[in-house]
PDB file of N, CA and C in Angstrom:
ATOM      1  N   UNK A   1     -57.136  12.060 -74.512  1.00  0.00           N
ATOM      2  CA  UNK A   1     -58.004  11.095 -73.893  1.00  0.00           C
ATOM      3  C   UNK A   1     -57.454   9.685 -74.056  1.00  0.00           C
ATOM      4  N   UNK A   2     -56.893   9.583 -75.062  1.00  0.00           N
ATOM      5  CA  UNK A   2     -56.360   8.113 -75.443  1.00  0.00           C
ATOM      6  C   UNK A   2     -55.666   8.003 -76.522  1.00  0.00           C
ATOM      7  N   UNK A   3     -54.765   7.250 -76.161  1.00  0.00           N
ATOM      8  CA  UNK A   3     -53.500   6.465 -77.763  1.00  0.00           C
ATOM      9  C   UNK A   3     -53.596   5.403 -77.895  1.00  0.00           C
ATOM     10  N   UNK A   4     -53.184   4.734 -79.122  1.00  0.00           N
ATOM     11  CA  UNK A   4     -52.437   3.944 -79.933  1.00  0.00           C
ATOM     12  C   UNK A   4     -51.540   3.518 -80.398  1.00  0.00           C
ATOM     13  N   UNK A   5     -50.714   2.345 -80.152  1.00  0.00           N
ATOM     14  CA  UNK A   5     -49.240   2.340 -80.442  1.00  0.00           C
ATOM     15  C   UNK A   5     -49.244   0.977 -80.695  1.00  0.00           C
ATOM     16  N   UNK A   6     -48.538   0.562 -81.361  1.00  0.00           N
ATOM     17  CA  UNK A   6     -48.163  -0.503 -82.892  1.00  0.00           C
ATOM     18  C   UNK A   6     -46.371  -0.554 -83.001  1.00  0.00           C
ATOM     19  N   UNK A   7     -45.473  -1.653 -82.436  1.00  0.00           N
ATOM     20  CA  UNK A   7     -44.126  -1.627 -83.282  1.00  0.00           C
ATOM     21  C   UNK A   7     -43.708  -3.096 -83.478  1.00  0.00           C
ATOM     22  N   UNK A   8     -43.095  -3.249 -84.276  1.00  0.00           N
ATOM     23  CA  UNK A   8     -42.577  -4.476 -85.109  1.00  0.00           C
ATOM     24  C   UNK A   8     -41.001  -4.926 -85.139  1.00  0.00           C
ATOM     25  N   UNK A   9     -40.254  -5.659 -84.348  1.00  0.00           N
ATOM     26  CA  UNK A   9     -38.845  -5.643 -84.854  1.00  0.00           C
ATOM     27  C   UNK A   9     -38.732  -6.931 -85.379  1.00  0.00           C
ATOM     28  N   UNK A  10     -37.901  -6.674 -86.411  1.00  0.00           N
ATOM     29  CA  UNK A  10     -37.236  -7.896 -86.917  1.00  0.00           C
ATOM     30  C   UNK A  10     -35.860  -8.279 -87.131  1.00  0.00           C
ATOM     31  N   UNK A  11     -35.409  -9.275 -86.687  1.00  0.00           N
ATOM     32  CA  UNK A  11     -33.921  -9.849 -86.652  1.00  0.00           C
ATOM     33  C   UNK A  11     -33.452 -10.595 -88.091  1.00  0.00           C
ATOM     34  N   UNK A  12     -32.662  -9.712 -88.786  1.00  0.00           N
ATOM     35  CA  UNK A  12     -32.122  -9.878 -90.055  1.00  0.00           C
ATOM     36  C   UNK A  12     -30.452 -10.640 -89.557  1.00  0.00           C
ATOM     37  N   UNK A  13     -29.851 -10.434 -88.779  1.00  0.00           N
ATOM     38  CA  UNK A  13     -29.191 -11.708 -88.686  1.00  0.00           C
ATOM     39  C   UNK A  13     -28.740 -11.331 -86.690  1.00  0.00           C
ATOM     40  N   UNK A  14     -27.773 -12.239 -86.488  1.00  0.00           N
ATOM     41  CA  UNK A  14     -26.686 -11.898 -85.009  1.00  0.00           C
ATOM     42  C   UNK A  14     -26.517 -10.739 -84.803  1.00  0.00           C
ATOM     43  N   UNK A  15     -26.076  -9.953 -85.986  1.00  0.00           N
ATOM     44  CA  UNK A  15     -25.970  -8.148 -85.404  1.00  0.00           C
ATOM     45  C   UNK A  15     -26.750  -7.310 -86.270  1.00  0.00           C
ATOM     46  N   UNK A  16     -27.280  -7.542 -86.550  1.00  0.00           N
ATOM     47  CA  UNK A  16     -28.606  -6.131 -86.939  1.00  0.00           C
ATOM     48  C   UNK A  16     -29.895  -7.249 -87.042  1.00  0.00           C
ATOM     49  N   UNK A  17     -30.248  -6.027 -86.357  1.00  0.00           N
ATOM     50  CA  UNK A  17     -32.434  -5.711 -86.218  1.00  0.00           C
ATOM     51  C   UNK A  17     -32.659  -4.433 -86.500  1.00  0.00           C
ATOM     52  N   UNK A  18     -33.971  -4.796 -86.886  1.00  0.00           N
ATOM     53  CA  UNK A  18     -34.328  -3.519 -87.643  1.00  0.00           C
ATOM     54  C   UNK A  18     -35.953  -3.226 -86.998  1.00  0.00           C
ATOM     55  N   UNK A  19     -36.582  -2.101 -86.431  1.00  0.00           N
ATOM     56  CA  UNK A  19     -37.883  -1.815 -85.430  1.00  0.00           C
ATOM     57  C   UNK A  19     -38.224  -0.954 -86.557  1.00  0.00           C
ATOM     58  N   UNK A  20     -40.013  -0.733 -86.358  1.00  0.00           N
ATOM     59  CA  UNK A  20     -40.477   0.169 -87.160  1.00  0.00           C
ATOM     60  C   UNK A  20     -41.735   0.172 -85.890  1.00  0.00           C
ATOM     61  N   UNK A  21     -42.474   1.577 -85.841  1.00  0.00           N
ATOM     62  CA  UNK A  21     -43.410   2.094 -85.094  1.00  0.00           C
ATOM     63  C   UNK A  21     -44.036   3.147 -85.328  1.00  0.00           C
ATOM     64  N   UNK A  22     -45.472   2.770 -84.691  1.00  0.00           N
ATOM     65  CA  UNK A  22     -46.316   4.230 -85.076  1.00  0.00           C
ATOM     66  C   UNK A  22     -47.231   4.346 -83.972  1.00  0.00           C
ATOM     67  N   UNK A  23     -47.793   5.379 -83.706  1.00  0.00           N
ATOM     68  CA  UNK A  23     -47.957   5.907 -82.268  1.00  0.00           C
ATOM     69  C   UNK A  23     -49.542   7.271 -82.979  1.00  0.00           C
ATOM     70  N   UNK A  24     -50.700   7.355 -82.081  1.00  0.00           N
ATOM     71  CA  UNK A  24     -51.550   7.951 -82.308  1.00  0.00           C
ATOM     72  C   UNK A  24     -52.122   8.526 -81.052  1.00  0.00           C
ATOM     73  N   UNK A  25     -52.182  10.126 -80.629  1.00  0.00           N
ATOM     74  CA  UNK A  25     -52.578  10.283 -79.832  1.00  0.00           C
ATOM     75  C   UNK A  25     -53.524  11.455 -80.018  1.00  0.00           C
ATOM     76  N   UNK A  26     -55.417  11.146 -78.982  1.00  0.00           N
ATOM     77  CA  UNK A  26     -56.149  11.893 -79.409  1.00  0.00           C
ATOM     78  C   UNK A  26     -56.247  13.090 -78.300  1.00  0.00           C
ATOM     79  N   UNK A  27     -56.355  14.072 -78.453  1.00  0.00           N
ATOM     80  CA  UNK A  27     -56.542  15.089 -77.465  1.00  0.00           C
ATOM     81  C   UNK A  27     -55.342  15.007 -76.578  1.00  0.00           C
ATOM     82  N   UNK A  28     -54.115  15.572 -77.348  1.00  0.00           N
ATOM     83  CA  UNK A  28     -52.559  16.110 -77.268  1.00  0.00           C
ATOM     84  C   UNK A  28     -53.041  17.241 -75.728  1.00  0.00           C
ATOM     85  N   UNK A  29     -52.247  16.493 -74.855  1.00  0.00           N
ATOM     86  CA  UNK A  29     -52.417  17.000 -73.522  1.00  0.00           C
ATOM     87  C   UNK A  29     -54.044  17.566 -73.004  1.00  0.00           C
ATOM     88  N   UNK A  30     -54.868  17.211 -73.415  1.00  0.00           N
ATOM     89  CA  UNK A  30     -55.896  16.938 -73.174  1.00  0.00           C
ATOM     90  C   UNK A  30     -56.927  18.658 -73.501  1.00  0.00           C
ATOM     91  N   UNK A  31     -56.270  18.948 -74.762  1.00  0.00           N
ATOM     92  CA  UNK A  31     -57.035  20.265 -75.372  1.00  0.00           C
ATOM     93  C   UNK A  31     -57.697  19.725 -76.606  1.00  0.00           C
ATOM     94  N   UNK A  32     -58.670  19.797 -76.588  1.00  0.00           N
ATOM     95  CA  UNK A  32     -60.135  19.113 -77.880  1.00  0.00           C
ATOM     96  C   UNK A  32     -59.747  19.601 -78.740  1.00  0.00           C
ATOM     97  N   UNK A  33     -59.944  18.595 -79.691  1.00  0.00           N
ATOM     98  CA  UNK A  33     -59.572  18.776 -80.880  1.00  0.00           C
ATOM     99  C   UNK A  33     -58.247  18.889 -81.720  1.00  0.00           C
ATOM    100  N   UNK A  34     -57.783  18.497 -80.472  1.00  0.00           N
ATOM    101  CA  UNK A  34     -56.325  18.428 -81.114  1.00  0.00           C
ATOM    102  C   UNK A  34     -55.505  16.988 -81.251  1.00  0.00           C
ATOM    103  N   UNK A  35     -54.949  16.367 -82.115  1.00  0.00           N
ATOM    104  CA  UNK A  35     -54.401  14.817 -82.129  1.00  0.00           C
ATOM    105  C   UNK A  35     -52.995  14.916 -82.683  1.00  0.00           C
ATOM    106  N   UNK A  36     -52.520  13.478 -82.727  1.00  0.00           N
ATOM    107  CA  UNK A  36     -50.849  13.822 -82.931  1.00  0.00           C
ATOM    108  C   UNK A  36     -50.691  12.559 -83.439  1.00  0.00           C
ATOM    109  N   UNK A  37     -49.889  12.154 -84.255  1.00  0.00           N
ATOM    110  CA  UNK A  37     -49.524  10.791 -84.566  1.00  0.00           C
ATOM    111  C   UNK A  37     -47.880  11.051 -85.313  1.00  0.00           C
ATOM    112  N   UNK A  38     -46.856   9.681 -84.687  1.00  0.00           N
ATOM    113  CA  UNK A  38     -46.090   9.677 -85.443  1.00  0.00           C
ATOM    114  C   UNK A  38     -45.202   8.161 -85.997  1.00  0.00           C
ATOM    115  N   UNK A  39     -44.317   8.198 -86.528  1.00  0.00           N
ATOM    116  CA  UNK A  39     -43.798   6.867 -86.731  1.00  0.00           C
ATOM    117  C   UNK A  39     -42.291   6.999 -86.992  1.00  0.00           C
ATOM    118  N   UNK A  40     -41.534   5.760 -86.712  1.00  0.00           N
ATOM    119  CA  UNK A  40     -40.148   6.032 -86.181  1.00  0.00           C
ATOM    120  C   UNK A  40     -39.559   4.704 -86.931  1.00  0.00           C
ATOM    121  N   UNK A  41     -38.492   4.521 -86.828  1.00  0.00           N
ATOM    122  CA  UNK A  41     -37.343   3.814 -87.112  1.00  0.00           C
ATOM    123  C   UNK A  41     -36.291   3.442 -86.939  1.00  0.00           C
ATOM    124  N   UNK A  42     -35.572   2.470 -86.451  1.00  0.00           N
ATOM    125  CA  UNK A  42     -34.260   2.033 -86.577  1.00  0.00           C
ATOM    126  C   UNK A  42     -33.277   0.932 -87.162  1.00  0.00           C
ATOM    127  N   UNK A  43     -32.290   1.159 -86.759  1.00  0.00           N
ATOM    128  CA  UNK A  43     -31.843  -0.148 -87.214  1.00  0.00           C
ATOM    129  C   UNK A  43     -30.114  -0.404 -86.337  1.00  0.00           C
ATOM    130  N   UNK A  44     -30.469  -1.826 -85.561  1.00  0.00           N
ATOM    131  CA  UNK A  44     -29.431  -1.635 -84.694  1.00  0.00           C
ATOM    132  C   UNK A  44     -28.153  -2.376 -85.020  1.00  0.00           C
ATOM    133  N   UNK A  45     -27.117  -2.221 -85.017  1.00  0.00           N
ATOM    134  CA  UNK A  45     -26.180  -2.951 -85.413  1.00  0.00           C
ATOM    135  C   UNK A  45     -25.058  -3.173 -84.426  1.00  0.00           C
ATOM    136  N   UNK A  46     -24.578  -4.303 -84.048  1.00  0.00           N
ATOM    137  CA  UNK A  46     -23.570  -4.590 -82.935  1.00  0.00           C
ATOM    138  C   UNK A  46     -22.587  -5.485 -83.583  1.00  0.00           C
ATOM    139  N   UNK A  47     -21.516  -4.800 -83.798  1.00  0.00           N
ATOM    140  CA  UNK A  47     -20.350  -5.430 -84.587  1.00  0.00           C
ATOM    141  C   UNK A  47     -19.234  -6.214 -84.141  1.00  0.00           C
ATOM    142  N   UNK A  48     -19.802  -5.848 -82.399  1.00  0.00           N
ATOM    143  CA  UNK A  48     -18.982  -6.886 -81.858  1.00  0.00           C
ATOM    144  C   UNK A  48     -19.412  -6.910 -80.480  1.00  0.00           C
ATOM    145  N   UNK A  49     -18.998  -7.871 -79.531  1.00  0.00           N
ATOM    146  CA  UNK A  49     -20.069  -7.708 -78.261  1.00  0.00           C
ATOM    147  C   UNK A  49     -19.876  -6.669 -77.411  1.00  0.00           C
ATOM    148  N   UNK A  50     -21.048  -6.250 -77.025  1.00  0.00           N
ATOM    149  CA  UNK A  50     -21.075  -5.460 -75.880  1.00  0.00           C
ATOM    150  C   UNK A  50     -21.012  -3.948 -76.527  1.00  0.00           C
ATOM    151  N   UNK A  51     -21.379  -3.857 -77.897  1.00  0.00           N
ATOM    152  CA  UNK A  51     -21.233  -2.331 -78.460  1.00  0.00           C
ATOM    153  C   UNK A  51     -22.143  -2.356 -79.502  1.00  0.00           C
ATOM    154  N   UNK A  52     -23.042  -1.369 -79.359  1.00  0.00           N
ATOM    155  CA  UNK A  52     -23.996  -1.181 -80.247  1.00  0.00           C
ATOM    156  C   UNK A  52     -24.259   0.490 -80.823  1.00  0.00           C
ATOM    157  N   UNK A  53     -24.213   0.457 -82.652  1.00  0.00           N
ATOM    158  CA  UNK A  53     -24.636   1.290 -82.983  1.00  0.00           C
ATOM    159  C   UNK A  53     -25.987   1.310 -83.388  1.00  0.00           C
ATOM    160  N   UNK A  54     -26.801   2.565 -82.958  1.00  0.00           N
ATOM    161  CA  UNK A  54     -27.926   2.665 -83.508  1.00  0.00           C
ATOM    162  C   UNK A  54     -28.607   3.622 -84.391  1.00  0.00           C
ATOM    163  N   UNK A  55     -28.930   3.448 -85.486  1.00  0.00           N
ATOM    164  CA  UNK A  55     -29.283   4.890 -86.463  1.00  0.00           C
ATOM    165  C   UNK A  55     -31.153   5.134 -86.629  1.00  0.00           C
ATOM    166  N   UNK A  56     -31.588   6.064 -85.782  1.00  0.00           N
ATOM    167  CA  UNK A  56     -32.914   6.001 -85.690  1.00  0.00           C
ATOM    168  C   UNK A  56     -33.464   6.996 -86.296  1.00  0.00           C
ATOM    169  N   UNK A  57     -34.615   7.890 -86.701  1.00  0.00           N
ATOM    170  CA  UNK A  57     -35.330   9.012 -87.453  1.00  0.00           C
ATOM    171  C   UNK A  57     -37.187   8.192 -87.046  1.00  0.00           C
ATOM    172  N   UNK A  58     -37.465   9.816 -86.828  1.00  0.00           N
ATOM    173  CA  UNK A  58     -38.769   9.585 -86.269  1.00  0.00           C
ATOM    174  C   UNK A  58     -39.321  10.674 -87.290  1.00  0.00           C
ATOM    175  N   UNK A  59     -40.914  11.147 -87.381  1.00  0.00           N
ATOM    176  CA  UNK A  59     -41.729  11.934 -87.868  1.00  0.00           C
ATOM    177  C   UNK A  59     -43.029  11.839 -87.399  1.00  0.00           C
ATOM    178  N   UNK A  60     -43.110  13.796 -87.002  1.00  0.00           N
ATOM    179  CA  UNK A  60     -44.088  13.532 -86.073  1.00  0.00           C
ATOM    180  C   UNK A  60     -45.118  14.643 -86.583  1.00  0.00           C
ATOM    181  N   UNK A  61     -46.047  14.510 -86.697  1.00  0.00           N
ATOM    182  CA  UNK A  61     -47.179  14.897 -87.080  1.00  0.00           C
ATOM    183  C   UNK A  61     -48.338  15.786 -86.204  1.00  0.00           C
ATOM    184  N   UNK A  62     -48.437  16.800 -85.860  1.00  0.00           N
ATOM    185  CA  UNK A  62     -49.280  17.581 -84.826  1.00  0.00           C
ATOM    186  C   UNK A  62     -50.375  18.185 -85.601  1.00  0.00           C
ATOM    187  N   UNK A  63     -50.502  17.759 -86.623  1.00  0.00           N
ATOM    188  CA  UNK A  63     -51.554  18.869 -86.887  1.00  0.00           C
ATOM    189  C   UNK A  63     -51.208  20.005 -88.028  1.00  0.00           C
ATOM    190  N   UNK A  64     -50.714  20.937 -87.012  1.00  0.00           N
ATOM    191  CA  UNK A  64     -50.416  22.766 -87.571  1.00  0.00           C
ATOM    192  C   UNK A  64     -49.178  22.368 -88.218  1.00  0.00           C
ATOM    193  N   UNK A  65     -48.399  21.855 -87.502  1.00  0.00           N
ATOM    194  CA  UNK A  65     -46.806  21.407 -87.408  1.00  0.00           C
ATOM    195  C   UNK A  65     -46.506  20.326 -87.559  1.00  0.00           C
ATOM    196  N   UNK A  66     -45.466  19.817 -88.614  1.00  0.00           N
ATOM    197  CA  UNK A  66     -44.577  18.150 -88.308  1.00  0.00           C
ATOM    198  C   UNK A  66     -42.967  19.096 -88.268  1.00  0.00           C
ATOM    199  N   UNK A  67     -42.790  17.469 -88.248  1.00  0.00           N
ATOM    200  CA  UNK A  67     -41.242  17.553 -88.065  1.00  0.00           C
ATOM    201  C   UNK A  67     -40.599  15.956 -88.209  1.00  0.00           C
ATOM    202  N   UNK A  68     -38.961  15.764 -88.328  1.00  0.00           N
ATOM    203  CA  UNK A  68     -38.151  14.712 -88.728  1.00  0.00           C
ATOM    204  C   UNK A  68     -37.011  14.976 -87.567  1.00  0.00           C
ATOM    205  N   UNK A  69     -37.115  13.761 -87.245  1.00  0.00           N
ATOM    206  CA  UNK A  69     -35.766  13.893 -86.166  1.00  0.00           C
ATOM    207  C   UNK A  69     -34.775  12.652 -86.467  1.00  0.00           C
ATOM    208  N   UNK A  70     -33.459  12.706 -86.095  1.00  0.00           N
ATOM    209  CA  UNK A  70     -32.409  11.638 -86.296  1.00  0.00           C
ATOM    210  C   UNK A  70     -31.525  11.514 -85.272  1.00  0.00           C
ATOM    211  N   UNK A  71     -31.339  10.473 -85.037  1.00  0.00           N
ATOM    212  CA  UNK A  71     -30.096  10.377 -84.256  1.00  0.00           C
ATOM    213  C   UNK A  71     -29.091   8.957 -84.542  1.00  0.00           C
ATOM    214  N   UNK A  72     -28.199   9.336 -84.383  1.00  0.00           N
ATOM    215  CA  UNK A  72     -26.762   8.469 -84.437  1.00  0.00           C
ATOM    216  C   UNK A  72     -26.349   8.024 -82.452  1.00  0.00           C
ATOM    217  N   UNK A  73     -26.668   6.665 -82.306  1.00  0.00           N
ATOM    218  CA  UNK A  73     -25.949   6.475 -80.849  1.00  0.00           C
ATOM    219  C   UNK A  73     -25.122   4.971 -80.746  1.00  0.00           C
ATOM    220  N   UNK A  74     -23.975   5.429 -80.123  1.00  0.00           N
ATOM    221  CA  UNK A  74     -22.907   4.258 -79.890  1.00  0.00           C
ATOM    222  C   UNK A  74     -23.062   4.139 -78.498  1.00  0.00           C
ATOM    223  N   UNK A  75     -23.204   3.125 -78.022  1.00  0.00           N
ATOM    224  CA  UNK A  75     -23.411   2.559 -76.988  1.00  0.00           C
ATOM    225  C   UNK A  75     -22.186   1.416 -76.772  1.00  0.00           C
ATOM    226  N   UNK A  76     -21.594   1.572 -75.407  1.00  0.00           N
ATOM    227  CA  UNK A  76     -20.630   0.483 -74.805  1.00  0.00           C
ATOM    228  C   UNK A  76     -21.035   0.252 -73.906  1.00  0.00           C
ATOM    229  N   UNK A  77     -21.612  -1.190 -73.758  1.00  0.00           N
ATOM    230  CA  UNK A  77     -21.808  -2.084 -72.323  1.00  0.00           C
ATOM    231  C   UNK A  77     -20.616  -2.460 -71.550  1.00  0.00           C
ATOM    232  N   UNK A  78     -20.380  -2.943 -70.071  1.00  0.00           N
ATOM    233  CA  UNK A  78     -19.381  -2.745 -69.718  1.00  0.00           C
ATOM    234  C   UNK A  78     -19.859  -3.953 -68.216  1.00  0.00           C
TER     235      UNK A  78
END
């Protein structure tokens, strides 16, 4: 029926920021009684222009079930 979502980044210098977020959702595809909430992370770092690494991990919360996810991404602008 409805969510909630909340994120924050902050710039620790020229090449890294760092995001944090959390996310609440009630009636998970719209079956009663069921809700979900999770919260995530990164932190981006660009070591030189036009290229960015990013190291993120989320956790997500359903109820019956959670779980932890990660990812590693290099990105080249061009």
């Amino acid at each position: 029926k409805w969510s909630i979502a909340a994120s924050y980044t902050q710039k620790f210098s020229d090449t890294v920021t760092a995001s944090l977020g959390v996310q609440y959702w009630d009636e998970v595809a719209f079956v009663p009684g069921t809700d979900q909430w999770s919260v995530g992370a990164n932190v981006d770092w660009t070591p030189v222009q036009n290229f960015l690494v990013r190291a993120q991990v989320q956790y997500v919360d359903s109820g019956a079930t959670d779980s932890v996810t990660g990812r590693l991404r290099f990105q080249r602008s061009f």
